[in-house]
N, C-alpha and C. Protein backbone atom coordinates (compact mmCIF):
# COMPACT_ATOMS: atom_id res chain seq x y z
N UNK A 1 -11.83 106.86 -61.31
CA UNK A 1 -10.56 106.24 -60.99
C UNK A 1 -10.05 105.49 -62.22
N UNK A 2 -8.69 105.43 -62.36
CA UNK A 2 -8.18 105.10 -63.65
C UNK A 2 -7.46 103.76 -63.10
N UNK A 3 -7.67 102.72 -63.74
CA UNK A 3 -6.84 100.82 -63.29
C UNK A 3 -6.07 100.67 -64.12
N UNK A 4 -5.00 100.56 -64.11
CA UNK A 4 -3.98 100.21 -65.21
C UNK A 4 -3.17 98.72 -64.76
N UNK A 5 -2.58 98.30 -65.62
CA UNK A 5 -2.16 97.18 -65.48
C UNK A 5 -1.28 97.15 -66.71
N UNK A 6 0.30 96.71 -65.91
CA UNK A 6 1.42 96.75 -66.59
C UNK A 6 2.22 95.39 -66.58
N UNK A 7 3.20 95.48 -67.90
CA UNK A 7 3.37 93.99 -68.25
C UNK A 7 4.85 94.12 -68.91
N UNK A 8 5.93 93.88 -68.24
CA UNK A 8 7.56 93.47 -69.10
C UNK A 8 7.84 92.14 -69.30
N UNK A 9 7.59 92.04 -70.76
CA UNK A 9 8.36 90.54 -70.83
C UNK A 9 9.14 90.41 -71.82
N UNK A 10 10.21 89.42 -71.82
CA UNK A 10 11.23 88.81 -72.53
C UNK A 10 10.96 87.73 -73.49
N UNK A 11 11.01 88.08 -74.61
CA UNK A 11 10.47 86.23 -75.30
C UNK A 11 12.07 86.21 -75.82
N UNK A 12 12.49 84.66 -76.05
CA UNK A 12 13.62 84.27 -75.91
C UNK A 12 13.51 84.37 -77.52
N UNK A 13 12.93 84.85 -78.64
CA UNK A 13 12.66 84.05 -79.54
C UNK A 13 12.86 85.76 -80.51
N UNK A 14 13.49 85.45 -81.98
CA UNK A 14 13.56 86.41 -82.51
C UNK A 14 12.44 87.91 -82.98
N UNK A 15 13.02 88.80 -83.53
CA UNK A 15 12.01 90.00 -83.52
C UNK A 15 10.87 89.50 -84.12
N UNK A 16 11.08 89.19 -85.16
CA UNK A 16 10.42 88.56 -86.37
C UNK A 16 9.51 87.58 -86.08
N UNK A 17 9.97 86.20 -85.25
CA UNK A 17 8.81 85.34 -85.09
C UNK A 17 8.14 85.56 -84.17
N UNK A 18 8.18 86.62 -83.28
CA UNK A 18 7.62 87.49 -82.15
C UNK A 18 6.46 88.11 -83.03
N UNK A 19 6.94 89.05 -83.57
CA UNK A 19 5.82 89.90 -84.82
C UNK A 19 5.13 89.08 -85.41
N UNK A 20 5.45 88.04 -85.68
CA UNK A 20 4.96 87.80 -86.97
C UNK A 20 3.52 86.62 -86.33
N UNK A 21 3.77 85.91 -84.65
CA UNK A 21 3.17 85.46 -84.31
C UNK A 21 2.04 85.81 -83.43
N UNK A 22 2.51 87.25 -82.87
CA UNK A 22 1.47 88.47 -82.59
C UNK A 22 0.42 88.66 -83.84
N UNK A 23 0.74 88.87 -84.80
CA UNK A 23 -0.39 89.19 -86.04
C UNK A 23 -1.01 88.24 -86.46
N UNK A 24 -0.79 86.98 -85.95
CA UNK A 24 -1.45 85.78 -86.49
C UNK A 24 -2.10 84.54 -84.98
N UNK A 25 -1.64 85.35 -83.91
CA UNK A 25 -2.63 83.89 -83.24
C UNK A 25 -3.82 84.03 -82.86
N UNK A 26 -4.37 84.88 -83.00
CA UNK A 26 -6.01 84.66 -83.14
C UNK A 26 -6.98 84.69 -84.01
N UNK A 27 -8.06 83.79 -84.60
CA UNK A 27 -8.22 82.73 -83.09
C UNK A 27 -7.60 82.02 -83.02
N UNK A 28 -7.48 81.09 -82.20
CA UNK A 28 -6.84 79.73 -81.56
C UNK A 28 -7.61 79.28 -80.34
N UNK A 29 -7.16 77.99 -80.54
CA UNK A 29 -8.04 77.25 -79.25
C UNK A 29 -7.53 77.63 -77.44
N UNK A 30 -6.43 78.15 -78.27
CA UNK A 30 -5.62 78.67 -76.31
C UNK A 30 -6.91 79.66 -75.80
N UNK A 31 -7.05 80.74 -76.69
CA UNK A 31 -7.74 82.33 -76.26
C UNK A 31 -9.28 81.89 -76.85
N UNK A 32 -10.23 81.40 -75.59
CA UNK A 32 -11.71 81.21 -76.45
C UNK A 32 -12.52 82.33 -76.47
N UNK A 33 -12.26 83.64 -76.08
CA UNK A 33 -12.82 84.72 -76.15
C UNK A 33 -12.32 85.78 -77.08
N UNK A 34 -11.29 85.23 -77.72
CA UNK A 34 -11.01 85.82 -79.03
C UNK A 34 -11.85 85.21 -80.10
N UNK A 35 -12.91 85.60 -80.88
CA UNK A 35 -13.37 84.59 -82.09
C UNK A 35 -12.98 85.00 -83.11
N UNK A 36 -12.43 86.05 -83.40
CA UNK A 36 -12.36 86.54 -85.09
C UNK A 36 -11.74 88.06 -84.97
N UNK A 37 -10.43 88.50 -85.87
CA UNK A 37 -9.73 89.06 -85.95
C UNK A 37 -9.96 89.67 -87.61
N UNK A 38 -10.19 90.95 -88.01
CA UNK A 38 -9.48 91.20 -89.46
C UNK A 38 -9.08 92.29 -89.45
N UNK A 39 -8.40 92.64 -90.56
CA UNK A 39 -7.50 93.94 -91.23
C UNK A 39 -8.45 94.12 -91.99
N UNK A 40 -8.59 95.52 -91.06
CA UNK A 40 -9.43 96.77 -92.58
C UNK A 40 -8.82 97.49 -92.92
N UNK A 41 -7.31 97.63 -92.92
CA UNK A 41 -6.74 98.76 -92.91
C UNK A 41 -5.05 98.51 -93.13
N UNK A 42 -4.68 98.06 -94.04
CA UNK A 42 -3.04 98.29 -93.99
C UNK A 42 -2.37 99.21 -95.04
N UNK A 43 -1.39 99.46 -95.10
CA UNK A 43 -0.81 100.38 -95.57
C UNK A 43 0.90 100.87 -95.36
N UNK A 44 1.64 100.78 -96.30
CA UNK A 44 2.99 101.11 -96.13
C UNK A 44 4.09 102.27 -96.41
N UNK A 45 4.02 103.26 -95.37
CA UNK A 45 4.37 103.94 -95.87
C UNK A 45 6.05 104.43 -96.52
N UNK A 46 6.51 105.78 -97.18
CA UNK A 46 7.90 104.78 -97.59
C UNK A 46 9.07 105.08 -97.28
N UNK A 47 9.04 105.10 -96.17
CA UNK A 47 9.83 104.74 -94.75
C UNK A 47 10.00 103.25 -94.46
N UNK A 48 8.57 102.54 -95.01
CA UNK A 48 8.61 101.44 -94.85
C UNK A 48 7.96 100.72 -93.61
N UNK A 49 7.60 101.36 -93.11
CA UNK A 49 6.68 101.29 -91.93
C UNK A 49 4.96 100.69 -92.55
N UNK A 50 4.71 99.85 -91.62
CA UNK A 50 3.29 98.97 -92.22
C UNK A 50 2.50 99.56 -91.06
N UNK A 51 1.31 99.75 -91.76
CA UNK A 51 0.28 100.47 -90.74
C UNK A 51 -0.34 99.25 -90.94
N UNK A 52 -1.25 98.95 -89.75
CA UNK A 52 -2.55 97.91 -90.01
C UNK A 52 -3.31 98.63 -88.96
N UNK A 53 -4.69 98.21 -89.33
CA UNK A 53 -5.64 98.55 -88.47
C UNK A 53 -6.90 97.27 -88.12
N UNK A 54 -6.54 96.82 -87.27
CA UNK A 54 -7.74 95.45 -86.94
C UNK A 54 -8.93 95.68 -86.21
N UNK A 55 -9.71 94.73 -86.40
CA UNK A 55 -10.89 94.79 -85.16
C UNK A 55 -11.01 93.22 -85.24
N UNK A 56 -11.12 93.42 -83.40
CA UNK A 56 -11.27 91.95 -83.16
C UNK A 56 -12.76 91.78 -82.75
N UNK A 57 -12.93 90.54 -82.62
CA UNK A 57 -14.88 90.44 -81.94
C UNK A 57 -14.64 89.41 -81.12
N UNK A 58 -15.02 89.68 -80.09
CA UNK A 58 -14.82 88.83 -78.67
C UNK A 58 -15.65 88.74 -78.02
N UNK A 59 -16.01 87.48 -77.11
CA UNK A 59 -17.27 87.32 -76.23
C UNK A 59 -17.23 88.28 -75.34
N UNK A 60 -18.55 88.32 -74.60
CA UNK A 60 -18.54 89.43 -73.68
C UNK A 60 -18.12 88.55 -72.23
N UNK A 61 -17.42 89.04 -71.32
CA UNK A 61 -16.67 88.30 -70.49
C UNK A 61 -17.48 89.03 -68.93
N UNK A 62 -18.01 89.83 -68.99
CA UNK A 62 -18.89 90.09 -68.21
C UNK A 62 -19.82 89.41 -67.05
N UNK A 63 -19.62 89.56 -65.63
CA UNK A 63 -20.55 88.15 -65.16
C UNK A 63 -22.06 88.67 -65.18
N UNK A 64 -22.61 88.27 -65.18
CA UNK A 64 -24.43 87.94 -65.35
C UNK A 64 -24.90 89.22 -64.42
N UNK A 65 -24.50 89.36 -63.30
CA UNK A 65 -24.79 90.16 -61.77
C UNK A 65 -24.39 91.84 -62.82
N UNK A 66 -23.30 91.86 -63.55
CA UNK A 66 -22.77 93.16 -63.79
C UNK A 66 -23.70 93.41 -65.34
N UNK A 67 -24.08 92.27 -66.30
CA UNK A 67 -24.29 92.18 -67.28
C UNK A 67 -26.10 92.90 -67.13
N UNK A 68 -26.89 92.88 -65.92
CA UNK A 68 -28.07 93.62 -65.44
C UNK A 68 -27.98 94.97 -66.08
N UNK A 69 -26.98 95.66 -65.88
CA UNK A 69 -26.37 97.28 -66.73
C UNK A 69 -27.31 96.70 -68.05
N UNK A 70 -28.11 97.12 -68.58
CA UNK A 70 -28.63 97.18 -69.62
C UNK A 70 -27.75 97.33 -70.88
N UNK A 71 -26.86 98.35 -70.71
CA UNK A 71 -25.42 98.96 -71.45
C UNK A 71 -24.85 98.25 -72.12
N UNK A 72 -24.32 97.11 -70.99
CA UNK A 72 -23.38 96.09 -71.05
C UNK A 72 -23.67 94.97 -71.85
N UNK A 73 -24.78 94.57 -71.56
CA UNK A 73 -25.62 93.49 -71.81
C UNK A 73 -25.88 92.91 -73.66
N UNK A 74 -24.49 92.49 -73.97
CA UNK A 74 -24.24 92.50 -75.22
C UNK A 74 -23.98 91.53 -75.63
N UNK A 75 -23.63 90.62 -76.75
CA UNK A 75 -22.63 89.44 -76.72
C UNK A 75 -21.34 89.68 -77.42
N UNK A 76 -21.51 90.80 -78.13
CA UNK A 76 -20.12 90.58 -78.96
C UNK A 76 -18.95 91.89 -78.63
N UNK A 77 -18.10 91.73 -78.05
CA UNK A 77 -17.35 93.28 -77.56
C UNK A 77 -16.00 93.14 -78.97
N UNK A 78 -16.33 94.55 -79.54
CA UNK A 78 -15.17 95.34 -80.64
C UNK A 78 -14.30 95.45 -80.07
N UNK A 79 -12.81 95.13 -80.36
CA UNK A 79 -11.66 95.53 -80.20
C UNK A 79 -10.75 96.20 -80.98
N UNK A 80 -10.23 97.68 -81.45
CA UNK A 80 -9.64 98.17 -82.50
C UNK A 80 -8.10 98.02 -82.12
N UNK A 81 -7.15 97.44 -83.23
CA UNK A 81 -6.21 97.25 -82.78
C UNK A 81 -5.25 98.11 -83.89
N UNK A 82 -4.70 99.26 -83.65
CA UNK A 82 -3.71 100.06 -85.18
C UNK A 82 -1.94 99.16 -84.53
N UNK A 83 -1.32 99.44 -85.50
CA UNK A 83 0.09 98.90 -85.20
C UNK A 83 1.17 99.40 -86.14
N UNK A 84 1.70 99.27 -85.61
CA UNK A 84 2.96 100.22 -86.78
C UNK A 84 4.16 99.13 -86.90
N UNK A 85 4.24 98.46 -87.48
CA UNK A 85 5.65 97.67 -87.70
C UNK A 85 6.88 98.07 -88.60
N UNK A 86 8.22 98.53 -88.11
CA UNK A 86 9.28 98.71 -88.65
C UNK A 86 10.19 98.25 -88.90
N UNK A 87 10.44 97.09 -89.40
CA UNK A 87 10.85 95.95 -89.86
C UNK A 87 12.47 96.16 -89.47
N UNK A 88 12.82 97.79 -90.43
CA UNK A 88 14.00 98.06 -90.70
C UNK A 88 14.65 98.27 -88.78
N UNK A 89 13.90 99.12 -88.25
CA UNK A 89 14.23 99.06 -86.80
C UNK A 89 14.17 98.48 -85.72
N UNK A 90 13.21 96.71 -86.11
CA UNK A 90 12.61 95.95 -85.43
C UNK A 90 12.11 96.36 -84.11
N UNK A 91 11.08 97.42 -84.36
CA UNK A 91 10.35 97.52 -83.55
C UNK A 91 8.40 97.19 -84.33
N UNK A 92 7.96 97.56 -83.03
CA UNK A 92 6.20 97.18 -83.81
C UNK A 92 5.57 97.98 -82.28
N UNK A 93 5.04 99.00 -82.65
CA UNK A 93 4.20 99.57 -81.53
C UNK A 93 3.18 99.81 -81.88
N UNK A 94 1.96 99.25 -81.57
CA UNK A 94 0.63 98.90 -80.98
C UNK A 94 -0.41 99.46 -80.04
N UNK A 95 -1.38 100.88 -80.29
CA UNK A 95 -2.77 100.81 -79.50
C UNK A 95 -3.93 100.18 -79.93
N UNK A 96 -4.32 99.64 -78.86
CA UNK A 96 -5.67 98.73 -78.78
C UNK A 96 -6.21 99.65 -77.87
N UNK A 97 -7.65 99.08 -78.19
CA UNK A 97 -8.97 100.73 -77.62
C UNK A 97 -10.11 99.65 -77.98
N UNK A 98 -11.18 99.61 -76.73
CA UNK A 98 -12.44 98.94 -76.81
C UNK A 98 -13.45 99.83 -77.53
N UNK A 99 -13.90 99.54 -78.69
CA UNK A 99 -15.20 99.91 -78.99
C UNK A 99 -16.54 99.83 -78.55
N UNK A 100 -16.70 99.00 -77.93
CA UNK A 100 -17.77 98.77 -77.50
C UNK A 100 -18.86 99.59 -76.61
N UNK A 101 -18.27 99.95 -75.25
CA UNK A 101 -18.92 100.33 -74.52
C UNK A 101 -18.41 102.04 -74.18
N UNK A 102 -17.79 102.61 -75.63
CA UNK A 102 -17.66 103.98 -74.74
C UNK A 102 -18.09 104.69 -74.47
N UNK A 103 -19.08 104.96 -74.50
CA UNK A 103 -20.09 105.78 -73.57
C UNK A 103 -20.09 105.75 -72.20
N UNK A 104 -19.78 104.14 -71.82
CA UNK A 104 -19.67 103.97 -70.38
C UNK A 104 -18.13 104.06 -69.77
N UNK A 105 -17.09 103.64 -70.75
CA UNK A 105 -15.58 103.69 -70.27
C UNK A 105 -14.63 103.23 -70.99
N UNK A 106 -13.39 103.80 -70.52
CA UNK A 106 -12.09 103.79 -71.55
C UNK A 106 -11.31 102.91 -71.23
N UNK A 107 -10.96 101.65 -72.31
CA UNK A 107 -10.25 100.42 -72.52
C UNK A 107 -9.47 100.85 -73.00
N UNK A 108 -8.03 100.76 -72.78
CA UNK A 108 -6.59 101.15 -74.12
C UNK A 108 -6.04 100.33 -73.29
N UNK A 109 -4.99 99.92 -74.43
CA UNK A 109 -3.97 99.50 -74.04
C UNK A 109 -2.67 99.89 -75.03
N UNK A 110 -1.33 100.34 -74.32
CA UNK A 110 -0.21 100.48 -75.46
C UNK A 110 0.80 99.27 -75.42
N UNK A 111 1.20 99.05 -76.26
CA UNK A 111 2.26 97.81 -76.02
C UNK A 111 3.49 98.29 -77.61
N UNK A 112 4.48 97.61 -76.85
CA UNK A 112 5.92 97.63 -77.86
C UNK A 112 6.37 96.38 -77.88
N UNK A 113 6.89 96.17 -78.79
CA UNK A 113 7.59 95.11 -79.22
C UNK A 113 9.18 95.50 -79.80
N UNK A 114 10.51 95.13 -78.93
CA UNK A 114 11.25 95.66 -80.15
C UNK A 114 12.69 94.92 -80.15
N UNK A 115 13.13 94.43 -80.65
CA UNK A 115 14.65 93.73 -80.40
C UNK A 115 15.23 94.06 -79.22
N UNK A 116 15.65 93.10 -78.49
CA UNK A 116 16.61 93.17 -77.46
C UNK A 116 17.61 93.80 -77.45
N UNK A 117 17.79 94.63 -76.41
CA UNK A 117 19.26 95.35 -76.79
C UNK A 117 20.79 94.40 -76.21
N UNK A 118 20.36 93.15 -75.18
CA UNK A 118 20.76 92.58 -74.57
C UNK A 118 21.56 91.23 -75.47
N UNK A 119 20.42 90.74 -76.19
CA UNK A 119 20.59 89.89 -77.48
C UNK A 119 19.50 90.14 -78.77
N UNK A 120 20.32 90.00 -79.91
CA UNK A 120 18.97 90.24 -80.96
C UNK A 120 18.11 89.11 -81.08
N UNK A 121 18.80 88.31 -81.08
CA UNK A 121 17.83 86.73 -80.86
C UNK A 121 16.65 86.79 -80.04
N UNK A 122 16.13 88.01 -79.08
CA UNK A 122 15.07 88.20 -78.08
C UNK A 122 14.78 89.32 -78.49
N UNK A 123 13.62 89.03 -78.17
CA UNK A 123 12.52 90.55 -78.40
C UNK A 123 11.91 90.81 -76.71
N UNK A 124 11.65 92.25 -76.85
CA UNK A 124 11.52 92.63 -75.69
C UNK A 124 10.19 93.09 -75.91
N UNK A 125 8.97 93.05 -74.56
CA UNK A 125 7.68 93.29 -74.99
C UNK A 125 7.26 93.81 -73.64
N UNK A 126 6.43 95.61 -74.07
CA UNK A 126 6.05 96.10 -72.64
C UNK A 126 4.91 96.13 -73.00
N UNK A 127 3.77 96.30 -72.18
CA UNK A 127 1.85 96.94 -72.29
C UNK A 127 1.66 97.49 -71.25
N UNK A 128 1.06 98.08 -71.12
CA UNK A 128 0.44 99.22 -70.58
C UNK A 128 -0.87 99.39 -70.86
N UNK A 129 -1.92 98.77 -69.88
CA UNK A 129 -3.33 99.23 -70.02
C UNK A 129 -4.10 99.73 -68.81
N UNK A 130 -5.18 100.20 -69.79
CA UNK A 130 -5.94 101.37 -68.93
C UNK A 130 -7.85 101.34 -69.23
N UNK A 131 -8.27 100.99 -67.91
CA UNK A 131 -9.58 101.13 -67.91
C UNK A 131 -9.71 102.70 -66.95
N UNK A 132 -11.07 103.24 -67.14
CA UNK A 132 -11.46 104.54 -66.56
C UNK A 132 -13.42 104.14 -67.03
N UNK A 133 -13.81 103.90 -65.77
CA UNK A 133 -15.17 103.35 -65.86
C UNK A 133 -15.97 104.49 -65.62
N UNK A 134 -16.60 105.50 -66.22
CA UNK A 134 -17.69 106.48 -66.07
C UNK A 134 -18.89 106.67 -66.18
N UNK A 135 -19.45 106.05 -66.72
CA UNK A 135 -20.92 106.12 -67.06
C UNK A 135 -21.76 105.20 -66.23
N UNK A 136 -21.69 104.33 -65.51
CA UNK A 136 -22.33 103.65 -64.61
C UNK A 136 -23.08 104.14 -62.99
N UNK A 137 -22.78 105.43 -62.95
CA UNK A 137 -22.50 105.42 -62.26
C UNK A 137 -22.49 105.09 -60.79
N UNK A 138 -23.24 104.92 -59.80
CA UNK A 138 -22.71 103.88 -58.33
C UNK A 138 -21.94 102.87 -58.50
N UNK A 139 -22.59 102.14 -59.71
CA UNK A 139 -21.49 100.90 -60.01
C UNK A 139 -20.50 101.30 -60.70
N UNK A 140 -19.55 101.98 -61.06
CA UNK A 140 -18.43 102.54 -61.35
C UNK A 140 -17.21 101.69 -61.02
N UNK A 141 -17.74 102.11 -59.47
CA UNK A 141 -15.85 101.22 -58.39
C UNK A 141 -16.47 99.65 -59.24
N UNK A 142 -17.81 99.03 -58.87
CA UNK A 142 -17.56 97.67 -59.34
C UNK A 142 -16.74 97.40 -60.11
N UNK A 143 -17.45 97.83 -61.47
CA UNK A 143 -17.24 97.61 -62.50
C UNK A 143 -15.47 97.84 -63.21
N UNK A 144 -14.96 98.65 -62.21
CA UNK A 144 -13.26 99.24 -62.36
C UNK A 144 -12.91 97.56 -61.37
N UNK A 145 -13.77 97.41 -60.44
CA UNK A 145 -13.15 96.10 -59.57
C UNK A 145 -13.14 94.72 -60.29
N UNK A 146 -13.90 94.83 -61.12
CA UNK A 146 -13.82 93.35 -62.28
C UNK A 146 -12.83 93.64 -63.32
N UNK A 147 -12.62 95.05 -64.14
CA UNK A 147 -11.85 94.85 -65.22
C UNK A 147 -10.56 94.72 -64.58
N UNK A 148 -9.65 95.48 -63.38
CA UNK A 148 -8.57 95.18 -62.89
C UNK A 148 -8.04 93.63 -63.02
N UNK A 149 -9.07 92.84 -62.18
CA UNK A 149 -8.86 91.56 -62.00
C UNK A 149 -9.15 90.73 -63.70
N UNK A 150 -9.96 91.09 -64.80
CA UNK A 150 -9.64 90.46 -65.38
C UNK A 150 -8.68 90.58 -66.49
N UNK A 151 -8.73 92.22 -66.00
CA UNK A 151 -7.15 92.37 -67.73
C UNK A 151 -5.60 92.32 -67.18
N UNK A 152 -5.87 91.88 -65.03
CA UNK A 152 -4.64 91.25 -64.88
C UNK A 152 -4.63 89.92 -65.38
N UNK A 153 -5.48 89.16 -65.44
CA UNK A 153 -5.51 87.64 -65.37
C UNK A 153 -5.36 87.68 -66.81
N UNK A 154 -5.91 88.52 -68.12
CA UNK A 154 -6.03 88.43 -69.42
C UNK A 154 -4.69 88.41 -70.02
N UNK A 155 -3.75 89.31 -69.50
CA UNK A 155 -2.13 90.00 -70.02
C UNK A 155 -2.17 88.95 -69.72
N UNK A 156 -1.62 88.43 -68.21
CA UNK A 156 -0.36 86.93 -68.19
C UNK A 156 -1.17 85.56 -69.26
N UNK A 157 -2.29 85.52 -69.49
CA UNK A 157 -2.99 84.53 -70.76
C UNK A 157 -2.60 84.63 -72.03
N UNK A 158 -2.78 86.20 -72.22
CA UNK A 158 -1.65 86.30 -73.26
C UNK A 158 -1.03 86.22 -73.96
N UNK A 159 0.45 86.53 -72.40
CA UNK A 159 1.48 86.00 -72.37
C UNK A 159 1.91 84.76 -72.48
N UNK A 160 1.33 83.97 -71.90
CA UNK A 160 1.65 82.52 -71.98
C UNK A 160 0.70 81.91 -73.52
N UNK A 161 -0.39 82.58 -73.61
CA UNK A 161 -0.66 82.06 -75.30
C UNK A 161 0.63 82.01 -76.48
N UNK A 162 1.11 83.12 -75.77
CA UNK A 162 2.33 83.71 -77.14
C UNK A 162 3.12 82.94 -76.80
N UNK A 163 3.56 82.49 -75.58
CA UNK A 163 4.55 81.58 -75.43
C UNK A 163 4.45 80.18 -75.99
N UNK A 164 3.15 79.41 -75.62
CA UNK A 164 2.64 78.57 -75.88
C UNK A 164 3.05 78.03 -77.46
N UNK A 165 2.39 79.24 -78.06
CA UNK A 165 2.66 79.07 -79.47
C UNK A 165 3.85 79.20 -80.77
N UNK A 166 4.46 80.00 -79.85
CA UNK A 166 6.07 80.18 -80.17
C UNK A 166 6.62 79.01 -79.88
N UNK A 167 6.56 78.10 -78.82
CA UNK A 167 7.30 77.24 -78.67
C UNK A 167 6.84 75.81 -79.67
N UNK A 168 5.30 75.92 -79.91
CA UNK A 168 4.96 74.96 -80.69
C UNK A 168 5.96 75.27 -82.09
N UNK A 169 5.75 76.26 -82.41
CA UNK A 169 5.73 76.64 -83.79
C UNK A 169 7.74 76.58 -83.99
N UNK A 170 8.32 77.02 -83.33
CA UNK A 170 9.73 77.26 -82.92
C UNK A 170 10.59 76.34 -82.18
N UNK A 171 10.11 75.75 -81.23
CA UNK A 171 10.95 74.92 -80.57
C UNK A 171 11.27 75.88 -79.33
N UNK A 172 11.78 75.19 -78.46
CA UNK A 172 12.75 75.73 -76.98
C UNK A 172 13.14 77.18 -77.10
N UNK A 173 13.16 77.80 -76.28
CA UNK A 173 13.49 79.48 -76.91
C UNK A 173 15.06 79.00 -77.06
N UNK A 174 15.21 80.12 -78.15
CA UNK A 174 17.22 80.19 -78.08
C UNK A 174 17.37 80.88 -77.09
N UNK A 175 18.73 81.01 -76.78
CA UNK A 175 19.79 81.50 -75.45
C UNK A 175 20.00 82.64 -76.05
């Protein structure tokens, strides 16, 4: 069975400090299961388009009862993050993909970022993610029944991280 979990939001706040605060808030004290973020990988091509390629390292968020999976039973979960930013078209589209456990199942997520068509002063932001748990198998449904619930609860954290920090960094969204 495939869990997806979908996400439209509006930040009141330009393309640019949208982008530019996506590539830079982790870590931070908002997200404690983010610890460490780097670029192994950028590149521009000349179109002008910036490739990056990240990996993040994050606690394992796993409860103790599910963490028994021998598999699982890790502390540090890989996150690969590629992104394409087009400055000239203000857009920035983004797959993220778990390294960690694929043998047992498929983490992605797609997300866009791209100027408002409504106002340019707002950026518009969709995701789209996807677990598909296979290798466990009886515990399968569990294990699809925890990531649902936590990469719903993870997106709106987020979301409100990015908000959080936009507003520190920016002030009140503009109109």
């Amino acid at each position: 069975m495939v869990i997806t979990v979908e996400i439209r939001k509006m930040y009141r706040y330009p393309f640019q400090h949208v982008v530019d605060m996506h590539l830079n808030k982790y870590p931070n004290p908002l997200e404690e299961n983010v610890r460490d973020i780097k670029t192994v990988e950028e590149k521009k091509d000349i179109t002008g388009i910036i490739y990056r390629r990240r990996i993040a390292t994050c606690n394992n968020v796993l409860p103790g009862i599910l963490r028994k999976v021998h598999l699982v039973n890790v502390d540090d979960v890989y996150l690969e993050e590629e992104s394409w930013l087009d400055r000239k078209q203000k857009t920035m589209n983004i797959r993220s993909r778990c390294l960690t456990w694929t043998q047992l199942a498929t983490l992605q997520e797609v997300s866009t970022f791209r100027e408002s068509t409504a106002n340019p002063n707002w950026t518009e932001f969709w995701q789209t993610g996807s677990v598909t748990v296979t290798g466990i198998g009886r515990l399968n449904r569990l294990f699809e029944l925890f990531a649902h619930s936590f990469f719903s609860r993870a997106v709106r954290k987020s979301v409100n991280v990015m908000d959080t920090i936009l507003e520190q960094r920016y002030g009140c969204p503009c109109s």
